[in-house]
Structures are given as C-alpha cells and as structure tokens.
PDB file of N, CA and C in Angstrom:
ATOM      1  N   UNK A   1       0.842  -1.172   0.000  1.00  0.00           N
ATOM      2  CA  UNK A   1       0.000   0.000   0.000  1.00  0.00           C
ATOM      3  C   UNK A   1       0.891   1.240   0.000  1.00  0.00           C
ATOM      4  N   UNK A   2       0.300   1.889  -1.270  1.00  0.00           N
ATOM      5  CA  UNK A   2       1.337   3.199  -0.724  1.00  0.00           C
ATOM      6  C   UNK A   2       0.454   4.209  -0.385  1.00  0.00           C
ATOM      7  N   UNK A   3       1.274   5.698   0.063  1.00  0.00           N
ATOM      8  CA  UNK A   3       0.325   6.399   0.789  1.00  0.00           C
ATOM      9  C   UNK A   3       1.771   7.796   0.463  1.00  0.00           C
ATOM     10  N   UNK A   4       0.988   8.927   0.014  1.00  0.00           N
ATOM     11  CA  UNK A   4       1.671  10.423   0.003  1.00  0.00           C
ATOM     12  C   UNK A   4       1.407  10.886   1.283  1.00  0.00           C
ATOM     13  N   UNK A   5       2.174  11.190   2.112  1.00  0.00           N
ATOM     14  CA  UNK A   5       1.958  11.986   3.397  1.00  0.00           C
ATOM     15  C   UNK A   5       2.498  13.254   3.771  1.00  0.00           C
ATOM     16  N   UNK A   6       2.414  14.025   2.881  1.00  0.00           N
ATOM     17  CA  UNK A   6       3.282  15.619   2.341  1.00  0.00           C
ATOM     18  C   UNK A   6       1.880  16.009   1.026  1.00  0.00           C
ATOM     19  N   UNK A   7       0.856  16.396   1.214  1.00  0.00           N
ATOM     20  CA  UNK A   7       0.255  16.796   0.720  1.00  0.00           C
ATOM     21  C   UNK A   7      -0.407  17.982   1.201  1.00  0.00           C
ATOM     22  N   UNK A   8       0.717  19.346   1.043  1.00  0.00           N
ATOM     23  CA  UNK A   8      -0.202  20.565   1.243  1.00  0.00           C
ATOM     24  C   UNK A   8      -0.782  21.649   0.947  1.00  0.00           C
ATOM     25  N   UNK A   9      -1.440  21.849  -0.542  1.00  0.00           N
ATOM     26  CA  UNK A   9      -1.429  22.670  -0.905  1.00  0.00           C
ATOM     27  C   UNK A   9      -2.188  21.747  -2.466  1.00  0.00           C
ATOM     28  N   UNK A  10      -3.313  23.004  -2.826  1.00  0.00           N
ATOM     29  CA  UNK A  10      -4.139  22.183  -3.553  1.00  0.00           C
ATOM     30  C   UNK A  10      -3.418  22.024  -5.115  1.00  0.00           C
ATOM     31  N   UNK A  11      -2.274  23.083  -5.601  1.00  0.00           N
ATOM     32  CA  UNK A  11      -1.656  22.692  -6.642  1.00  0.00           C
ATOM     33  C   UNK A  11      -1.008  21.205  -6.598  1.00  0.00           C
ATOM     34  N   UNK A  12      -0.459  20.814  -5.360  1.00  0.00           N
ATOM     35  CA  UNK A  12       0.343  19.814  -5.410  1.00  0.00           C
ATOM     36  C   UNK A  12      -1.049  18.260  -5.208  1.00  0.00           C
ATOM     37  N   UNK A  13      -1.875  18.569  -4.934  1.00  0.00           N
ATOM     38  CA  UNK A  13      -2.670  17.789  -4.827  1.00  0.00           C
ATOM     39  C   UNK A  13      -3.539  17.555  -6.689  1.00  0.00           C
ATOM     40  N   UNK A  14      -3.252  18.327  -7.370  1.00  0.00           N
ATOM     41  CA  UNK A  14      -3.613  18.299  -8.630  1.00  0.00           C
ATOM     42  C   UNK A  14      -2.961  17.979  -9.458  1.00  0.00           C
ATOM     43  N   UNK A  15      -1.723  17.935  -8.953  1.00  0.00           N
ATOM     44  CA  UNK A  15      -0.350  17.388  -9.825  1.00  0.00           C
ATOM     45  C   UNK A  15      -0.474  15.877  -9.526  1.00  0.00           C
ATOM     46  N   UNK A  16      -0.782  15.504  -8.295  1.00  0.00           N
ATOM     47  CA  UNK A  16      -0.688  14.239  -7.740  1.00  0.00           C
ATOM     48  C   UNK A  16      -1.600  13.673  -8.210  1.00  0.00           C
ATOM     49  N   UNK A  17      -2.925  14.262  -8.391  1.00  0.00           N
ATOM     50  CA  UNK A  17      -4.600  13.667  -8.946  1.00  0.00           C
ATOM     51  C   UNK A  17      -4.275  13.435 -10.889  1.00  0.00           C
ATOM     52  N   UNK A  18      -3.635  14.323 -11.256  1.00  0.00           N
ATOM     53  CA  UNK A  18      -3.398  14.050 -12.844  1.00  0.00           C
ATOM     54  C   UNK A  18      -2.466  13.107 -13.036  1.00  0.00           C
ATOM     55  N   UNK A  19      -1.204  12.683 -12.251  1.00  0.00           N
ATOM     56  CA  UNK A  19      -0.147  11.902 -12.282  1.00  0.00           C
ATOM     57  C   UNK A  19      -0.984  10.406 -12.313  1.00  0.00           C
ATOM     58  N   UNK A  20      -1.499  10.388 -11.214  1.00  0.00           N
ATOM     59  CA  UNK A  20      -2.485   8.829 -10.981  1.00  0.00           C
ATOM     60  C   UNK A  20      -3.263   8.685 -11.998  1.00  0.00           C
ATOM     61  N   UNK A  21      -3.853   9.576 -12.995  1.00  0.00           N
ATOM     62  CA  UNK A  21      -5.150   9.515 -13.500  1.00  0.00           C
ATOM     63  C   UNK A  21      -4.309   8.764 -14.791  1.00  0.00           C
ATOM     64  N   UNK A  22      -2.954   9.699 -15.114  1.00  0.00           N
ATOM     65  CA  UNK A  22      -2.390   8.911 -16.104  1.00  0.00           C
ATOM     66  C   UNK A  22      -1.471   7.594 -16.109  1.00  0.00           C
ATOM     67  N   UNK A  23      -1.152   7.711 -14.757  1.00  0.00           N
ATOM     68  CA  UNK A  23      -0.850   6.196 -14.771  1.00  0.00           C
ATOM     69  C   UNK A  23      -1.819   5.034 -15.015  1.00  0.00           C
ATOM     70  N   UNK A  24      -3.054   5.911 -14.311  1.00  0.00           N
ATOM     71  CA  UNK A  24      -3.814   4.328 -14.113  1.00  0.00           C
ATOM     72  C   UNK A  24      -4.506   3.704 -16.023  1.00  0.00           C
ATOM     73  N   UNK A  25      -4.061   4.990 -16.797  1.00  0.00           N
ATOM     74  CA  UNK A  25      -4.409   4.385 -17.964  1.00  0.00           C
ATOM     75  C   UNK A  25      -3.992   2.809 -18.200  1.00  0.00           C
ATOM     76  N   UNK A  26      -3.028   2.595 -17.660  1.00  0.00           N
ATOM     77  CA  UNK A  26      -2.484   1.168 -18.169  1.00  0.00           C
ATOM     78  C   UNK A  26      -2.344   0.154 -17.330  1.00  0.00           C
ATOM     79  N   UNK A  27      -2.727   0.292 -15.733  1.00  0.00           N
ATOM     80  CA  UNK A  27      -3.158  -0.493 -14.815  1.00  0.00           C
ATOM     81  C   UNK A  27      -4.448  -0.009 -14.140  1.00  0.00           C
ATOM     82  N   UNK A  28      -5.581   0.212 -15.110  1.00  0.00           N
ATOM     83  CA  UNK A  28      -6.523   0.501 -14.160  1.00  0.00           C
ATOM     84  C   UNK A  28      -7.391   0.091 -12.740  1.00  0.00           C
ATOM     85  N   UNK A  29      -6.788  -1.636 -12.345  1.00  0.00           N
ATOM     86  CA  UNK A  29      -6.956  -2.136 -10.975  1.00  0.00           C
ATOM     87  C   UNK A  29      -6.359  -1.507 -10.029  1.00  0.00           C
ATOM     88  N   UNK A  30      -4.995  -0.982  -9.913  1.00  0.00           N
ATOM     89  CA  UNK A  30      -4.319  -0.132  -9.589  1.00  0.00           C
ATOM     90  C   UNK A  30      -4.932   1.365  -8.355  1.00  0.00           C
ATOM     91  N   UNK A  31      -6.329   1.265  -8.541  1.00  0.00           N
ATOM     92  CA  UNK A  31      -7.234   2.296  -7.726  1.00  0.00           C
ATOM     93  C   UNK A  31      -6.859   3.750  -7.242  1.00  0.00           C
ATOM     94  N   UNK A  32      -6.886   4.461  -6.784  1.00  0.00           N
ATOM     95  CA  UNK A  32      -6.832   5.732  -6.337  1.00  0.00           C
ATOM     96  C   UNK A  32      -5.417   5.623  -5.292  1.00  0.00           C
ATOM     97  N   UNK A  33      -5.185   6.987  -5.555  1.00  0.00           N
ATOM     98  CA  UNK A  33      -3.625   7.154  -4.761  1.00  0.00           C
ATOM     99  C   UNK A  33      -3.862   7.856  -3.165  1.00  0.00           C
ATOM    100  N   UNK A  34      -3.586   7.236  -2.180  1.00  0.00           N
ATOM    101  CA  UNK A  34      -3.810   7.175  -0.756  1.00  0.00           C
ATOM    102  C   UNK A  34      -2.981   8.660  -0.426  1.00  0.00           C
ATOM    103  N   UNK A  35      -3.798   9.508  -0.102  1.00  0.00           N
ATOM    104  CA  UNK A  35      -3.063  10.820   0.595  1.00  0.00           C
ATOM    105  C   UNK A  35      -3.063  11.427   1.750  1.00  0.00           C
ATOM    106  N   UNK A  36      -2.569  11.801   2.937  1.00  0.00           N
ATOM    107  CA  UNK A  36      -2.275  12.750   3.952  1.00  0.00           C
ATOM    108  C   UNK A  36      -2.378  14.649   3.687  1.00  0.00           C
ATOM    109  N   UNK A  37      -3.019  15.018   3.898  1.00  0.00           N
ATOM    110  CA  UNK A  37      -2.505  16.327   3.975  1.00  0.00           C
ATOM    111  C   UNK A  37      -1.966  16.747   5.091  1.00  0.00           C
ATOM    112  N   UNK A  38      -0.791  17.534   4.512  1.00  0.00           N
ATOM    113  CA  UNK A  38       0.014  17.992   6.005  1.00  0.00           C
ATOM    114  C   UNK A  38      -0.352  19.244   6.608  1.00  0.00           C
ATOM    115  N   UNK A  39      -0.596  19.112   7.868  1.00  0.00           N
ATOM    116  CA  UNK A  39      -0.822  20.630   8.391  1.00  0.00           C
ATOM    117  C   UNK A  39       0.594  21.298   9.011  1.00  0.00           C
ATOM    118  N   UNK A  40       0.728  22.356   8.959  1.00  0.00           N
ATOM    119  CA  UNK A  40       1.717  22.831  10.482  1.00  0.00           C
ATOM    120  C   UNK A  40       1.291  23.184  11.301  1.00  0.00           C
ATOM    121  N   UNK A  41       0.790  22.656  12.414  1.00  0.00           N
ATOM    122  CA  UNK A  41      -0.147  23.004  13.557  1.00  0.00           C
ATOM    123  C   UNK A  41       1.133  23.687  14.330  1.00  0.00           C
ATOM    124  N   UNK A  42       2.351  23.446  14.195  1.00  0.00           N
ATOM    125  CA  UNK A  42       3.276  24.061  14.945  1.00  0.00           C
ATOM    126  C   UNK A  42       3.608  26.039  14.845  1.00  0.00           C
ATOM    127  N   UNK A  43       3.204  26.078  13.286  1.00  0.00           N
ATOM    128  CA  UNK A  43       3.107  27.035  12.675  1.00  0.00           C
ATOM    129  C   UNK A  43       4.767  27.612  12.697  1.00  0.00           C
ATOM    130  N   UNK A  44       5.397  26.867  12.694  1.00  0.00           N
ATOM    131  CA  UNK A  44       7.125  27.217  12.380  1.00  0.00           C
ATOM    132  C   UNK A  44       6.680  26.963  10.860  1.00  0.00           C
ATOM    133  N   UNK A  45       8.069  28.628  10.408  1.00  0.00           N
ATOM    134  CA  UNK A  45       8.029  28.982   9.123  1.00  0.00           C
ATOM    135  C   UNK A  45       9.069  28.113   8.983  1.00  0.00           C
ATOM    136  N   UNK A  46       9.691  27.309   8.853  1.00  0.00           N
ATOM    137  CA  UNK A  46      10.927  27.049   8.439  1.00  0.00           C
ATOM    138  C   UNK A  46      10.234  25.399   8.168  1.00  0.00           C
ATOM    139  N   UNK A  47       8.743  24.828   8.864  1.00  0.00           N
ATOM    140  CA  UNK A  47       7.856  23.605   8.249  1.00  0.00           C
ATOM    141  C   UNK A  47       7.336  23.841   6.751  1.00  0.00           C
ATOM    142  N   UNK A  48       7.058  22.748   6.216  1.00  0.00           N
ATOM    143  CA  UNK A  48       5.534  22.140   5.165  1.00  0.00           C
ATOM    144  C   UNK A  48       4.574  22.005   6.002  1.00  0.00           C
ATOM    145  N   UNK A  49       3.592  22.442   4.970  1.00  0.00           N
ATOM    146  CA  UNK A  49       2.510  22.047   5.614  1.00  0.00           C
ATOM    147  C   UNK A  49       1.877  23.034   5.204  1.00  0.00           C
ATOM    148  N   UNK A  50       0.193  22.758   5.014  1.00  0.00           N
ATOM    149  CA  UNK A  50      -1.196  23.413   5.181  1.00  0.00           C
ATOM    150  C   UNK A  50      -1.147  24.358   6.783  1.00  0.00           C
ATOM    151  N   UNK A  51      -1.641  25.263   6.270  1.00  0.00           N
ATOM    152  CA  UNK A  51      -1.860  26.504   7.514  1.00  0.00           C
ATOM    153  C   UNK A  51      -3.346  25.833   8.046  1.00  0.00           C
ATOM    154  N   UNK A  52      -2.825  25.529   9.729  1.00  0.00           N
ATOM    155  CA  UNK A  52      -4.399  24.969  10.033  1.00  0.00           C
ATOM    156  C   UNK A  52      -6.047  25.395  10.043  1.00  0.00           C
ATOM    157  N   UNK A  53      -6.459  25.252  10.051  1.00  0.00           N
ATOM    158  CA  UNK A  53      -8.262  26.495  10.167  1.00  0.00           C
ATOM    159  C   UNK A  53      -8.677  26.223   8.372  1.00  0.00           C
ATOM    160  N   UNK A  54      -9.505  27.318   8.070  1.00  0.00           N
ATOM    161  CA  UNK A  54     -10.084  27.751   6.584  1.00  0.00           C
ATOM    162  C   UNK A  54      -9.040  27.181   5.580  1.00  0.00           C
ATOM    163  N   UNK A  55      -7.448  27.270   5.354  1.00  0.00           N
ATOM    164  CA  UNK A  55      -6.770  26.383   4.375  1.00  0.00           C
ATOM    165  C   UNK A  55      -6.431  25.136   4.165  1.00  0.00           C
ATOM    166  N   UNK A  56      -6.452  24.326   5.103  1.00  0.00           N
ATOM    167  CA  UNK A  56      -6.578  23.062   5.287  1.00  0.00           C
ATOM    168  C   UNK A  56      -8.089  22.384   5.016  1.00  0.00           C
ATOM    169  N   UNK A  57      -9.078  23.206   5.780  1.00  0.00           N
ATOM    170  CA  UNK A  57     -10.693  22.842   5.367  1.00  0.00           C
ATOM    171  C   UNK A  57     -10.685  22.502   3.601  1.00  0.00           C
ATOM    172  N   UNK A  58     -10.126  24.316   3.053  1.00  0.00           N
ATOM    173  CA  UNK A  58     -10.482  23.996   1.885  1.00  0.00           C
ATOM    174  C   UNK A  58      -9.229  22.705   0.725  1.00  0.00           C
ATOM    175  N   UNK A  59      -8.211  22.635   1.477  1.00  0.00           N
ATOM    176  CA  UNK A  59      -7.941  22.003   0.796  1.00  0.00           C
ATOM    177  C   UNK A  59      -7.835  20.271   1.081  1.00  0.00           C
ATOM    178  N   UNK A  60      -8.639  19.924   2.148  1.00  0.00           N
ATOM    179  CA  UNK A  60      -9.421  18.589   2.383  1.00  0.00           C
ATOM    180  C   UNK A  60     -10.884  18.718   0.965  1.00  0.00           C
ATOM    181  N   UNK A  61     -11.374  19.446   1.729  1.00  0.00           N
ATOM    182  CA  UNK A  61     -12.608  19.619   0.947  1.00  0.00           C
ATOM    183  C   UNK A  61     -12.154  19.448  -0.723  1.00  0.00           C
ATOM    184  N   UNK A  62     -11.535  19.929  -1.680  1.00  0.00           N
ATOM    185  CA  UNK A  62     -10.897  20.309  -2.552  1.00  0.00           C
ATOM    186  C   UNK A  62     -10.117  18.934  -3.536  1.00  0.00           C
ATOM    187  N   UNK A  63      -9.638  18.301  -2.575  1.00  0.00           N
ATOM    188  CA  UNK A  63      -9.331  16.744  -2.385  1.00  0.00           C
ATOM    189  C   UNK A  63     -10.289  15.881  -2.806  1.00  0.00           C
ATOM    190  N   UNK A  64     -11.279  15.684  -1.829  1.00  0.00           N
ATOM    191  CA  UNK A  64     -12.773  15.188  -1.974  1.00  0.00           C
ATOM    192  C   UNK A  64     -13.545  15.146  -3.041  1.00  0.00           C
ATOM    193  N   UNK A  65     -13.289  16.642  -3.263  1.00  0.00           N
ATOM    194  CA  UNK A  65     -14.614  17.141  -4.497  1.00  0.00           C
ATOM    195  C   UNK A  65     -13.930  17.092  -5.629  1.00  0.00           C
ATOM    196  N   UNK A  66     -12.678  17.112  -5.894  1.00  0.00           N
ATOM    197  CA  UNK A  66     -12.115  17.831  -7.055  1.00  0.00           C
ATOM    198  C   UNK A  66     -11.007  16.923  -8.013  1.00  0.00           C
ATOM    199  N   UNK A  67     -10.745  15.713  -6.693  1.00  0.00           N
ATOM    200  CA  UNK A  67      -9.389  14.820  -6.967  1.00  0.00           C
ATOM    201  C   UNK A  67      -9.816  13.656  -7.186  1.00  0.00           C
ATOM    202  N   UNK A  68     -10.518  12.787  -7.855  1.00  0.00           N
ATOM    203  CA  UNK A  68     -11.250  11.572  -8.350  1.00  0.00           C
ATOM    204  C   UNK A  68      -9.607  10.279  -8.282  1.00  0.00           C
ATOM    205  N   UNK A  69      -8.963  10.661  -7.869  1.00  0.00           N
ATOM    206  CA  UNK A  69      -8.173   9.503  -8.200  1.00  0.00           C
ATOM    207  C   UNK A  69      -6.940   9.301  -6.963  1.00  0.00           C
ATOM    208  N   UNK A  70      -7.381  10.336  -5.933  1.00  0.00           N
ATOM    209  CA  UNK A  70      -6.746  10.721  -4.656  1.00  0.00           C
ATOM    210  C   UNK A  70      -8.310  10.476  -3.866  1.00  0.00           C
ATOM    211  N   UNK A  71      -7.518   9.656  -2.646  1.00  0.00           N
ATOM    212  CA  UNK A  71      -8.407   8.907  -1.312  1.00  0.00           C
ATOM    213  C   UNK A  71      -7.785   9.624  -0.411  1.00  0.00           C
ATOM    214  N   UNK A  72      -8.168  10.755   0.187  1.00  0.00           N
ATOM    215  CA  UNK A  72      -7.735  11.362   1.370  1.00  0.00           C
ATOM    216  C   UNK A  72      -7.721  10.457   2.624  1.00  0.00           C
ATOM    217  N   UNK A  73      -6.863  10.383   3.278  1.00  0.00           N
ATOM    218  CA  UNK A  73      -7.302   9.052   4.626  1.00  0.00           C
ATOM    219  C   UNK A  73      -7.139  10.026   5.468  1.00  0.00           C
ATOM    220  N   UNK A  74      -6.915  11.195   5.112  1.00  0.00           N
ATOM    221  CA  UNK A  74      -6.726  11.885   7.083  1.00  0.00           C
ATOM    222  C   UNK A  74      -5.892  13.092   7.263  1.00  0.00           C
ATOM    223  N   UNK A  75      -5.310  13.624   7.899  1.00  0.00           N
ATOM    224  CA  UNK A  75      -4.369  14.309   7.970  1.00  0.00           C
ATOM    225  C   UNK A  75      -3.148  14.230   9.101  1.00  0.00           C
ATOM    226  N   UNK A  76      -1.961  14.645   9.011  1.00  0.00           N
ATOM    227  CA  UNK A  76      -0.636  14.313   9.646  1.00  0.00           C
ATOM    228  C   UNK A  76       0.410  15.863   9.958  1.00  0.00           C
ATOM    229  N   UNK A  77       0.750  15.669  10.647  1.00  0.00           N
ATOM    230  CA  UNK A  77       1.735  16.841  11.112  1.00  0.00           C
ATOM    231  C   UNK A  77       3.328  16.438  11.626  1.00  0.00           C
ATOM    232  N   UNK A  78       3.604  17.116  12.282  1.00  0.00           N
ATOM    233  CA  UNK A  78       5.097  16.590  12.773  1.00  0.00           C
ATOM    234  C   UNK A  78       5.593  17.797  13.367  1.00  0.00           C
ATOM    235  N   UNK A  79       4.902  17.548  14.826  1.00  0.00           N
ATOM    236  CA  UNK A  79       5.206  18.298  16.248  1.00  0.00           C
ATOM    237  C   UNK A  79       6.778  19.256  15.873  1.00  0.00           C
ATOM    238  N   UNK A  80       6.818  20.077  17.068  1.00  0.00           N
ATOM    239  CA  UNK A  80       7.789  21.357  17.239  1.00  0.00           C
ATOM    240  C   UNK A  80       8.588  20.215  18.337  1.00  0.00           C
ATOM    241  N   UNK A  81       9.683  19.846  17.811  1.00  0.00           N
ATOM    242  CA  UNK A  81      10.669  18.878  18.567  1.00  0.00           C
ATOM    243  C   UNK A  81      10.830  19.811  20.369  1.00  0.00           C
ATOM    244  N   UNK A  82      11.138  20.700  19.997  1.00  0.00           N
ATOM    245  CA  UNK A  82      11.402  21.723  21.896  1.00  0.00           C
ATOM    246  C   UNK A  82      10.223  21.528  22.017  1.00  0.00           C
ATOM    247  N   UNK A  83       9.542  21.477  21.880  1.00  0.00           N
ATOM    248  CA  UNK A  83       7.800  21.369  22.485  1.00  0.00           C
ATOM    249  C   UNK A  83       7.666  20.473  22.988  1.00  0.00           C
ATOM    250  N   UNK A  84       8.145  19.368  21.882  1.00  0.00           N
ATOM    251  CA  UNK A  84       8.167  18.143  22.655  1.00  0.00           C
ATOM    252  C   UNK A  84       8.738  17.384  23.516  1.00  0.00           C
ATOM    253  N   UNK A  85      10.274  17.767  23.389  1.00  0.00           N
ATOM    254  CA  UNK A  85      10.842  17.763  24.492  1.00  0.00           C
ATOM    255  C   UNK A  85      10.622  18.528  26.141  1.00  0.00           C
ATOM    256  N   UNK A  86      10.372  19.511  25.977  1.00  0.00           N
ATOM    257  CA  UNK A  86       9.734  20.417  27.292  1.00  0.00           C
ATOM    258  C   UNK A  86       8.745  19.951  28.292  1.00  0.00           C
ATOM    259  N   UNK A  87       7.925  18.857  26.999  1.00  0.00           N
ATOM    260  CA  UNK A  87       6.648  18.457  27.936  1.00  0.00           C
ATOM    261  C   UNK A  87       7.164  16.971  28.684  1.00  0.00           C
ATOM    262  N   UNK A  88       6.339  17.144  29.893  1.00  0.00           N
ATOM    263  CA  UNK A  88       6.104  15.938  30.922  1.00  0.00           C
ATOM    264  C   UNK A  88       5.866  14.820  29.819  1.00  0.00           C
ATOM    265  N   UNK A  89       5.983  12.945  30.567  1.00  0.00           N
ATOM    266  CA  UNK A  89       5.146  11.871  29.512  1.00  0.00           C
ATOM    267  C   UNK A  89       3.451  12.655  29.970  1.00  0.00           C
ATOM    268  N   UNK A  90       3.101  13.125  30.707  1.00  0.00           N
ATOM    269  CA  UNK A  90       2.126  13.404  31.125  1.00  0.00           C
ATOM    270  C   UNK A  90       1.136  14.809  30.935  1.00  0.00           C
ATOM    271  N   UNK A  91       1.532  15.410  29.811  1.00  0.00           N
ATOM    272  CA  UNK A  91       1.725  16.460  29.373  1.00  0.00           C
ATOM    273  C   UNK A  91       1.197  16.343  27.766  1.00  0.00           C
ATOM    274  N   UNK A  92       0.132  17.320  27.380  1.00  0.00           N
ATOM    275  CA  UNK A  92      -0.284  16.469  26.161  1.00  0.00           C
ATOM    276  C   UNK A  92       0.388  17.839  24.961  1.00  0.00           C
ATOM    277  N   UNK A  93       0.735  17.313  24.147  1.00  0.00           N
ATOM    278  CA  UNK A  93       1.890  18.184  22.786  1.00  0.00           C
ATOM    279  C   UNK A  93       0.437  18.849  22.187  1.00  0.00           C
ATOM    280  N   UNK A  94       0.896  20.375  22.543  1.00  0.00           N
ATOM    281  CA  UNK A  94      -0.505  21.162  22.033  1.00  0.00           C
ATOM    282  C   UNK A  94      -0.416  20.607  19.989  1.00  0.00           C
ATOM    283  N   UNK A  95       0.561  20.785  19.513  1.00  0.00           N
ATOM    284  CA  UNK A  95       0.965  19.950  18.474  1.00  0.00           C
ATOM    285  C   UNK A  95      -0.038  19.194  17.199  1.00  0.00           C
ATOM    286  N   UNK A  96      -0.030  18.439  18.117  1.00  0.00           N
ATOM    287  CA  UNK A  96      -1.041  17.091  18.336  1.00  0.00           C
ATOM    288  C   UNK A  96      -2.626  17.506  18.834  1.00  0.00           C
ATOM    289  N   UNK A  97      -2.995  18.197  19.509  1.00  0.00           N
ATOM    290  CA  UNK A  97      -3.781  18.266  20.061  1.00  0.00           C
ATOM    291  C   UNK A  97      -4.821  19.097  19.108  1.00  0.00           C
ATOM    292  N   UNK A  98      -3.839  20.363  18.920  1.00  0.00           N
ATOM    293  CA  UNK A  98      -4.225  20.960  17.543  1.00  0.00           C
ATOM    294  C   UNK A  98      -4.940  20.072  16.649  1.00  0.00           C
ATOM    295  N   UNK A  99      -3.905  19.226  15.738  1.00  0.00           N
ATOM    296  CA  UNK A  99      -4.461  18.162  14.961  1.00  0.00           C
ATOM    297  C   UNK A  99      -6.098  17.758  15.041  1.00  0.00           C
ATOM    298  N   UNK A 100      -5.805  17.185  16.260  1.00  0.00           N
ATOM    299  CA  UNK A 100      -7.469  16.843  16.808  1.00  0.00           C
ATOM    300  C   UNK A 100      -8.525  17.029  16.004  1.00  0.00           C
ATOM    301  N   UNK A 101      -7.949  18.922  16.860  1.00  0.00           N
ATOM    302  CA  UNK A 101      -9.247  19.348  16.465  1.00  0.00           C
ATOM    303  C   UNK A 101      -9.568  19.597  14.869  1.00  0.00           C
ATOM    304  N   UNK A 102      -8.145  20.167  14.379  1.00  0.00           N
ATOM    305  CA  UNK A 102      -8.051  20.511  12.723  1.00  0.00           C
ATOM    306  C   UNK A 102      -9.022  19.399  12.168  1.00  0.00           C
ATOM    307  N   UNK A 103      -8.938  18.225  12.791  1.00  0.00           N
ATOM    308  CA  UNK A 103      -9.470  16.995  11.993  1.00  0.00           C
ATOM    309  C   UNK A 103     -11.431  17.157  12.026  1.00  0.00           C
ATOM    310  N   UNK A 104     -11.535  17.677  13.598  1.00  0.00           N
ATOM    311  CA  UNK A 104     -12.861  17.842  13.053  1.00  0.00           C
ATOM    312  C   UNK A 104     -13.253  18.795  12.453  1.00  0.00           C
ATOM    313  N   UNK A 105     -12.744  19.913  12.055  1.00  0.00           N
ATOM    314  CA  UNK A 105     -13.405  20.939  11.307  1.00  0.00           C
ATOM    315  C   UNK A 105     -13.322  20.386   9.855  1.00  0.00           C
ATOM    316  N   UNK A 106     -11.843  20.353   9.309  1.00  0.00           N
ATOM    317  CA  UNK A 106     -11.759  18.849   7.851  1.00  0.00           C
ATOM    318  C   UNK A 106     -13.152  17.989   7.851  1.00  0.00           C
ATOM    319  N   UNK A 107     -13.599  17.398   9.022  1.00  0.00           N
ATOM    320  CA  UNK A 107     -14.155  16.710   8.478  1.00  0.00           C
ATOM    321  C   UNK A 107     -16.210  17.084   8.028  1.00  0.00           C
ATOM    322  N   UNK A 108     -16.084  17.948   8.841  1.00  0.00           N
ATOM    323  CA  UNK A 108     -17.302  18.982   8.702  1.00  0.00           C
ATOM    324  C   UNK A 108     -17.160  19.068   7.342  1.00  0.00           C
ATOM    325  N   UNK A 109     -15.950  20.069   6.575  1.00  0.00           N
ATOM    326  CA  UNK A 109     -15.639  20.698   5.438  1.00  0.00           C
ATOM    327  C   UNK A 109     -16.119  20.179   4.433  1.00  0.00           C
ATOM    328  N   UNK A 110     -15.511  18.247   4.839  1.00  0.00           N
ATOM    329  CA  UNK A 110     -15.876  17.454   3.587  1.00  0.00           C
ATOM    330  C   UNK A 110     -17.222  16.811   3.316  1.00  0.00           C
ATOM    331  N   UNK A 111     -17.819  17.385   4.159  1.00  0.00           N
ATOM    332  CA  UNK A 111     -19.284  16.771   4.223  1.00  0.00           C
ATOM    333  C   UNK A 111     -20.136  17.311   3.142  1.00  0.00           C
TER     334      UNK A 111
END
C-alpha cells in the first residue's frame, strides 16, 4: 500500500490527482492514490505544511470534491521537537492536540 503523506497545498494535490489519472491508464486495478494532507499546527516557518483552520478545510474539501483519483485518509503533522521535548510523559503536545481538532473541522468541510 502506498500512501503520500506531504500533501499541502491544492496545486500539489492536482499534480498528484493528474499523475495517478495517467498512470492508471495502463493499470486501471491499480485504484486511487492514498493521501495525507500535512498541516503545520506548529506554525514554524521554516515547516511544510497546510496553515491549520479555513486552508486546510479547503484544501481537504478540494481533495474530496475535485481529486477523483486521490483517497484522502486523514491528515498528519510533525510536532515542534522543543515542544516536545519540554513536555512531561504526562503532558499532552498542544501539536497534536491541535491536529485533533483541525481533523474535526476537515471533516465537517468534507461533508
């Protein structure tokens, strides 16, 4: 199974949706290409990633409606390492937590 997990931004998600569409000319069992969109919930400029809130919505949503050959499974990030280090095991990585929630507004979006 493969799976893109760096998907942020709806150009690159259209590059990725036309790439599959023409591959699958010649293996059409082959099915839809498994994607992640990345957020930066950390919001460090120096990350990838979808800006969390309204740009991520639309570009879940966008995915959904627009990418016939891309299966969105979810979305993924990759925490602020000092953040994560700083915190207790007991201590939850706002990070992550973010995510969460990003996921339910995404999933409102795509409804």
């Amino acid at each position: 199974m493969f799976c893109v997990s760096s998907v942020d931004s709806i150009k690159r998600a259209d590059i990725l949706d036309k790439a599959r569409r023409d591959f699958l000319v010649e293996p059409p069992e082959a099915g839809r290409l498994r994607v992640h969109v990345q957020v930066n919930t950390s919001w460090e400029p120096g990350k990838h990633g979808c800006m969390p809130g309204q740009p991520t919505n639309e570009l879940c949503e966008h995915i959904v409606k627009n990418c016939p050959h891309l299966l969105l499974l979810g979305l993924m990030t990759i925490g602020a390492i000092a953040r994560s280090k700083a915190l207790s095991p007991r201590e939850e990585n706002a990070d992550f937590s973010n995510l969460i929630e990003q996921v339910e507004f995404a999933n409102t979006a795509c409804q």
